[in-house]
C-alpha atoms as a PDB file:
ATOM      1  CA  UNK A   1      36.143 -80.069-102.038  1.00  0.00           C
ATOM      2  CA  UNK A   2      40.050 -80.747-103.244  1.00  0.00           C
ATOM      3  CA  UNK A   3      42.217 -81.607-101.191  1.00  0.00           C
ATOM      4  CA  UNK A   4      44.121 -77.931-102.501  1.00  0.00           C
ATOM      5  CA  UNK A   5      41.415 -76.423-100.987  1.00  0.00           C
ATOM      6  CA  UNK A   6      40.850 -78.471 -97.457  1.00  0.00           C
ATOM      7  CA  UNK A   7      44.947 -77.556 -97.355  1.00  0.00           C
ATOM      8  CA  UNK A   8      44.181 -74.194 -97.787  1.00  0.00           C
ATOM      9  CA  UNK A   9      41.425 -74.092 -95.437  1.00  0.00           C
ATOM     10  CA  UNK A  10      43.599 -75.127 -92.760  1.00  0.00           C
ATOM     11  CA  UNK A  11      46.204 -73.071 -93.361  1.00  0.00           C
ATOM     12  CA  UNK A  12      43.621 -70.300 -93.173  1.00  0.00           C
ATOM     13  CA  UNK A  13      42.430 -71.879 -89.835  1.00  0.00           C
ATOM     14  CA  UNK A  14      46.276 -72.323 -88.161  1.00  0.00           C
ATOM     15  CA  UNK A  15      47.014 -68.896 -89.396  1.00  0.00           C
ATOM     16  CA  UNK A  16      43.714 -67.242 -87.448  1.00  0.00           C
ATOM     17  CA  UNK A  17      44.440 -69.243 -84.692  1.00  0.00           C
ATOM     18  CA  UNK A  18      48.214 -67.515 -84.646  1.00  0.00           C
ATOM     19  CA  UNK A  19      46.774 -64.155 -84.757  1.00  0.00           C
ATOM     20  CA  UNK A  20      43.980 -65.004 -81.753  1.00  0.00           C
ATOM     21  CA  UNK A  21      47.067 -66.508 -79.678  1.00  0.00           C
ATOM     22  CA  UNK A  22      49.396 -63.676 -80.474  1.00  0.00           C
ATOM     23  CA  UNK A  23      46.766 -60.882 -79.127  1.00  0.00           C
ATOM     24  CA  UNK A  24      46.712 -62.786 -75.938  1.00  0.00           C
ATOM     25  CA  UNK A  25      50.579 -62.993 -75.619  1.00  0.00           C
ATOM     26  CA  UNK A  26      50.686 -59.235 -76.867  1.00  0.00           C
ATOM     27  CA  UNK A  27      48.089 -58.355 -73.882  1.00  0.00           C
ATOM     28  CA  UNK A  28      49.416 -60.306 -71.273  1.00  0.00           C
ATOM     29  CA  UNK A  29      53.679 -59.441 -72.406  1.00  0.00           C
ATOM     30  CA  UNK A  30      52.571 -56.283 -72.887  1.00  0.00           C
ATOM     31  CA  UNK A  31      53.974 -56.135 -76.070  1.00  0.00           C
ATOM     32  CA  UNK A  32      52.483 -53.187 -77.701  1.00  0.00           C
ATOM     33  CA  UNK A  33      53.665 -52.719 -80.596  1.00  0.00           C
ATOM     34  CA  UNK A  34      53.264 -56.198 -81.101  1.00  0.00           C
ATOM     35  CA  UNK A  35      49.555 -56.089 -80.283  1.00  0.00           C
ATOM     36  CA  UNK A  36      49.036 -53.396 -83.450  1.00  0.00           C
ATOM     37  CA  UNK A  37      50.498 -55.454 -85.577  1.00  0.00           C
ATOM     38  CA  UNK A  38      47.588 -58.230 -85.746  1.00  0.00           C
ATOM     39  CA  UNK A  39      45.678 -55.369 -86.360  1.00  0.00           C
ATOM     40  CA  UNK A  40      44.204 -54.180 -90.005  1.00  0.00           C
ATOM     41  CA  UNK A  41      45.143 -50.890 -90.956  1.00  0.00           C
ATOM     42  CA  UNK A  42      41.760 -49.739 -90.045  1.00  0.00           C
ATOM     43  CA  UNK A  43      41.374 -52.346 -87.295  1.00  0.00           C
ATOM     44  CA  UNK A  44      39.622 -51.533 -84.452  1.00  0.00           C
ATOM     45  CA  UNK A  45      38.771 -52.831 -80.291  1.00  0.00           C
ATOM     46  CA  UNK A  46      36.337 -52.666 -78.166  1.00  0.00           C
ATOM     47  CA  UNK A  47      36.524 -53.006 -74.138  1.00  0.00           C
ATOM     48  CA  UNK A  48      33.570 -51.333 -73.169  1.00  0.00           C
ATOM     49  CA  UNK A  49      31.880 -54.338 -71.420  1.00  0.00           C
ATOM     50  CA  UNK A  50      34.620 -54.549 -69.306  1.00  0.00           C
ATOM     51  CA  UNK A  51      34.901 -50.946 -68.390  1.00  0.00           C
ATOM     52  CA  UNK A  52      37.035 -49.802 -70.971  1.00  0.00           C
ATOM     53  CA  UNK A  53      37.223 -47.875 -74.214  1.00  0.00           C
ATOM     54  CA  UNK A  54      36.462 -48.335 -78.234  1.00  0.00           C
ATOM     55  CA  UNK A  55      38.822 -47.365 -80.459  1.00  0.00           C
ATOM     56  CA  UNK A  56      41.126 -47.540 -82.968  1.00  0.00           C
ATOM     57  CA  UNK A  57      44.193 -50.227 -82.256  1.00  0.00           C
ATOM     58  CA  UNK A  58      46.574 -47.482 -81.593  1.00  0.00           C
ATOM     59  CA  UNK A  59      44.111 -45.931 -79.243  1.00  0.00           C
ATOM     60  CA  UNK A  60      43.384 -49.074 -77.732  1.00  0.00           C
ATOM     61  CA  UNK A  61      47.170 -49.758 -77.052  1.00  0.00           C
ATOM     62  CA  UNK A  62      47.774 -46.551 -75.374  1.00  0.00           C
ATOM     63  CA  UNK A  63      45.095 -47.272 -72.967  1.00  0.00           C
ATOM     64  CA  UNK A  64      46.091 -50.837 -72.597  1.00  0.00           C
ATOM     65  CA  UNK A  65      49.451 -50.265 -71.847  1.00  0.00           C
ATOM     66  CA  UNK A  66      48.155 -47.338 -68.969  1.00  0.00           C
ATOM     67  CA  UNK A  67      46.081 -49.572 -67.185  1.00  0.00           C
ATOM     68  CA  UNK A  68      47.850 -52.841 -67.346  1.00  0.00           C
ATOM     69  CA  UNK A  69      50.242 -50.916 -65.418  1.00  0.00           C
ATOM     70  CA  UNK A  70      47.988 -51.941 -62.518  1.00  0.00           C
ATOM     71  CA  UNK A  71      48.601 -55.377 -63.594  1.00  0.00           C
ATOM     72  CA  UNK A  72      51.861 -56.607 -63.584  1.00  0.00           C
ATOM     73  CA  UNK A  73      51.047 -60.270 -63.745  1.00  0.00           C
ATOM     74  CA  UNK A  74      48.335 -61.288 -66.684  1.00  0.00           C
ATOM     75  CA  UNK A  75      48.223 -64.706 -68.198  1.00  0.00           C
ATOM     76  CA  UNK A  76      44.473 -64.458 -70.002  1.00  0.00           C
ATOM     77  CA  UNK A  77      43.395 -67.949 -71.886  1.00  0.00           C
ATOM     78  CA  UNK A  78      41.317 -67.560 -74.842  1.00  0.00           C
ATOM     79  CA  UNK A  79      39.570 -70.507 -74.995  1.00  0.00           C
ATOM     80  CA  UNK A  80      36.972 -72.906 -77.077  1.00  0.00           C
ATOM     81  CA  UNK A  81      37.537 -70.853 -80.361  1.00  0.00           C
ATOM     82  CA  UNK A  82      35.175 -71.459 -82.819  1.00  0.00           C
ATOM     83  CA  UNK A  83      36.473 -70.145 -86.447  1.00  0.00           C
ATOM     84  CA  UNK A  84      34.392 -69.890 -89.004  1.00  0.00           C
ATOM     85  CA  UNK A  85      35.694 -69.389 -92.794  1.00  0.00           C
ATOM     86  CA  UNK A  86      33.487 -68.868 -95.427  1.00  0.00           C
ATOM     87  CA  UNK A  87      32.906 -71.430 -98.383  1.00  0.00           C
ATOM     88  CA  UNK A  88      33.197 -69.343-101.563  1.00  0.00           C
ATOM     89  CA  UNK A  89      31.813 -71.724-104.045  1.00  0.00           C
ATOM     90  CA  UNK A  90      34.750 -74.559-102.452  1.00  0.00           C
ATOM     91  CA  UNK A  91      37.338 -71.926-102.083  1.00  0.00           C
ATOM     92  CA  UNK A  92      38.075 -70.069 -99.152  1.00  0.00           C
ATOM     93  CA  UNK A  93      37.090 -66.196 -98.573  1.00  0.00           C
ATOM     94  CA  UNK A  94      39.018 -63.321 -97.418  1.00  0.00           C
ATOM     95  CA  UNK A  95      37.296 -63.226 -93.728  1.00  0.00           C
ATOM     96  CA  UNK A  96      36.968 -65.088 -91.021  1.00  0.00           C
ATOM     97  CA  UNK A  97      34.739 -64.786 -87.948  1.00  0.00           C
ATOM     98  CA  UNK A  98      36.194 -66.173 -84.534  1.00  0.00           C
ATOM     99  CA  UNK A  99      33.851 -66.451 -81.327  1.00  0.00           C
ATOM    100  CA  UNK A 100      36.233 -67.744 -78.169  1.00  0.00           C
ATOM    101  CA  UNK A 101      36.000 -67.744 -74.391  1.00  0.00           C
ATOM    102  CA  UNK A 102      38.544 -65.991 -71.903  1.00  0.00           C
ATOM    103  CA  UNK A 103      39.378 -66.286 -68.738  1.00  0.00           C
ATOM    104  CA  UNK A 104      42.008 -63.559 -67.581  1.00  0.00           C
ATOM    105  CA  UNK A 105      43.373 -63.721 -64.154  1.00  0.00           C
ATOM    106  CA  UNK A 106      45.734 -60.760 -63.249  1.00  0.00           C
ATOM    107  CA  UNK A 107      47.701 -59.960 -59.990  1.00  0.00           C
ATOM    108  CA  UNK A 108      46.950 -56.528 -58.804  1.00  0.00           C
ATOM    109  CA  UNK A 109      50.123 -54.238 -57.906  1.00  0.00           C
ATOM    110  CA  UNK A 110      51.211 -53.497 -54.530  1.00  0.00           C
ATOM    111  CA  UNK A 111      53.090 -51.486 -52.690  1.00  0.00           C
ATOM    112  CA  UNK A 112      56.621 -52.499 -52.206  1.00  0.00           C
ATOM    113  CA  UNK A 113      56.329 -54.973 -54.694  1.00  0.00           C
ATOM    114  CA  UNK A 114      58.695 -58.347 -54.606  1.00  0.00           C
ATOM    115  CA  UNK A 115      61.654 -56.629 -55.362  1.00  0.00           C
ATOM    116  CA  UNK A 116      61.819 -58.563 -58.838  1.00  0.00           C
ATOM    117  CA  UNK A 117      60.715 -55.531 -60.683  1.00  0.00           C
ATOM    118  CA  UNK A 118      57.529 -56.582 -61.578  1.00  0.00           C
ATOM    119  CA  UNK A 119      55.012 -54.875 -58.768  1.00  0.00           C
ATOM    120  CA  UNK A 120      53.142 -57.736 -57.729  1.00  0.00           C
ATOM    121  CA  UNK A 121      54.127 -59.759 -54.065  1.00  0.00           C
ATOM    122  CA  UNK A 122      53.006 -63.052 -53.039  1.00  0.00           C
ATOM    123  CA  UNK A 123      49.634 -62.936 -51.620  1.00  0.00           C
ATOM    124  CA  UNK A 124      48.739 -59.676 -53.472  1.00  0.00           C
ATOM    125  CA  UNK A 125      44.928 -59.340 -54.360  1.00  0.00           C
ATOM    126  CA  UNK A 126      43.949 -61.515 -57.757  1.00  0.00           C
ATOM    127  CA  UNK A 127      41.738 -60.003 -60.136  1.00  0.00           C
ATOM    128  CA  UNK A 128      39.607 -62.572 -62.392  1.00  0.00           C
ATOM    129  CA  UNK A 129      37.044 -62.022 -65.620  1.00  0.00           C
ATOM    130  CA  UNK A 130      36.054 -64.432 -68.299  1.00  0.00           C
ATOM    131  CA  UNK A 131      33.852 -63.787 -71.080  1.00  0.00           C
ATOM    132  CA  UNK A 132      33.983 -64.041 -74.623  1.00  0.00           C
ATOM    133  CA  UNK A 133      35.717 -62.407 -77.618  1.00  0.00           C
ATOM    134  CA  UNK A 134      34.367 -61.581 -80.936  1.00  0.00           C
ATOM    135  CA  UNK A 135      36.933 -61.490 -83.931  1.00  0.00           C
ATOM    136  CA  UNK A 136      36.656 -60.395 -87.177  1.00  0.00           C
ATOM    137  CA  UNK A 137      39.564 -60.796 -89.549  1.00  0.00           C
ATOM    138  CA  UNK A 138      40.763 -60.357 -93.003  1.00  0.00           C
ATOM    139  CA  UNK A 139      43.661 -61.679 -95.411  1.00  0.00           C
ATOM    140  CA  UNK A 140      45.414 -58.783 -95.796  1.00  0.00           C
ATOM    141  CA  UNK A 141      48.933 -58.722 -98.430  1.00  0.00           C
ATOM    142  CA  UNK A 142      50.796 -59.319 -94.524  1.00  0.00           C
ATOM    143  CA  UNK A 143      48.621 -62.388 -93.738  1.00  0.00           C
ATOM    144  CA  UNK A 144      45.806 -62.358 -91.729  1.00  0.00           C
ATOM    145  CA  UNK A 145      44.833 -59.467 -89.333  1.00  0.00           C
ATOM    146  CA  UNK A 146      41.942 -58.146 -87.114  1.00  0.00           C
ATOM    147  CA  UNK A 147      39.582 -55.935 -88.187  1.00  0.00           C
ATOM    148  CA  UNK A 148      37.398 -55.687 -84.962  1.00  0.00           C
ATOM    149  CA  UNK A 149      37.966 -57.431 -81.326  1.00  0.00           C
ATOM    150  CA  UNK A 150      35.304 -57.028 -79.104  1.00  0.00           C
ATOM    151  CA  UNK A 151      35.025 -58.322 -75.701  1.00  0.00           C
ATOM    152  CA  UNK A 152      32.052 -59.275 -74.012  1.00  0.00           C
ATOM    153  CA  UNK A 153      32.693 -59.121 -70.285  1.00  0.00           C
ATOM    154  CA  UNK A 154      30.268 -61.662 -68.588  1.00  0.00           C
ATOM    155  CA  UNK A 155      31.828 -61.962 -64.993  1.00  0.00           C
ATOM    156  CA  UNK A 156      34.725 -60.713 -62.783  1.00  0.00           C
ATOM    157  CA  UNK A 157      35.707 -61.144 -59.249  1.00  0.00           C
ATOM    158  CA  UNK A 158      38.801 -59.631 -57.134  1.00  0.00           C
ATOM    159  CA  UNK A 159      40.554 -61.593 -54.165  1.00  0.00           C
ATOM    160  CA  UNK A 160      41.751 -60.164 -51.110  1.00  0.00           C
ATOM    161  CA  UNK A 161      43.950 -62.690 -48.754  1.00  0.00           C
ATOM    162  CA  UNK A 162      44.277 -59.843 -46.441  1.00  0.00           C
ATOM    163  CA  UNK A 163      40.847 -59.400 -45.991  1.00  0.00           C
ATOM    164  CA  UNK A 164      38.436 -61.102 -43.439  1.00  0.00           C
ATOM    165  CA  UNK A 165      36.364 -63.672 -44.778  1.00  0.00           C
END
């Protein structure tokens, strides 16, 4: 391999790993419009494992941003990415497949709320789930962008501090 090409391979690599941090800050910012962005044209998500829907990103986003209304506090890590980028006879290729672990704590809302505006209070319950994504992306003429997100759901858990036990 050249060293244009190991350069360009990186690149490729820092670029994918922009998109996968950007979907978590769109998520947990709830920055919609942000969050179709990383999306292909024809780019789609899927959330059933964890309850929700499949669809395309638009459709995604509308449900996202109805029930992350519950959640006024997310800060999900995606975590242990492992990007792979296909070796087109020592040239890089148009795709790239991501596989990366989450772990996505969120406050539940409550009434009253902390007065800050945001709907979560001290001591509200804590919802947890950690899995793992599956990305598939492709360079598209606005850099790179996802063509399917799937999450695979593998635990959750909810805390209650107000709650015996």
């Amino acid at each position: 391999m050249t060293q244009r090409v190991d350069l360009a391979t990186v690149m490729d690599r820092l670029s994918v790993d922009a998109v996968i941090t950007g979907y978590a800050r769109a998520v947990d910012d709830g920055a919609w419009a942000d969050y179709r962005a990383l999306f292909a044209e024809d780019g789609r998500a899927d959330y059933r494992s964890a309850g929700g829907i499949e669809g395309s990103a638009a459709e995604v986003a509308r449900w996202l941003s109805e029930t992350m209304r519950l959640f006024p506090v997310r800060q999900h890590l995606i975590v242990n990415r492992l990007v792979a980028l296909p070796d087109l006879d020592g040239c890089p290729g148009d795709r790239a497949e991501v596989r990366a672990d989450y772990v996505n704590p969120m406050r539940l809302e409550s009434a009253g709320g902390d007065g800050g505006g945001s709907g979560a209070r001290a001591g509200a319950p804590n919802f947890v789930s950690g899995g793992r994504y599956t990305f598939a992306l492709a360079r598209t003429g606005s850099g790179w962008r996802i063509r399917t997100v799937t999450v695979h759901e593998r635990w959750r858990d909810t805390t209650d501090p107000l709650l015996p036990g």
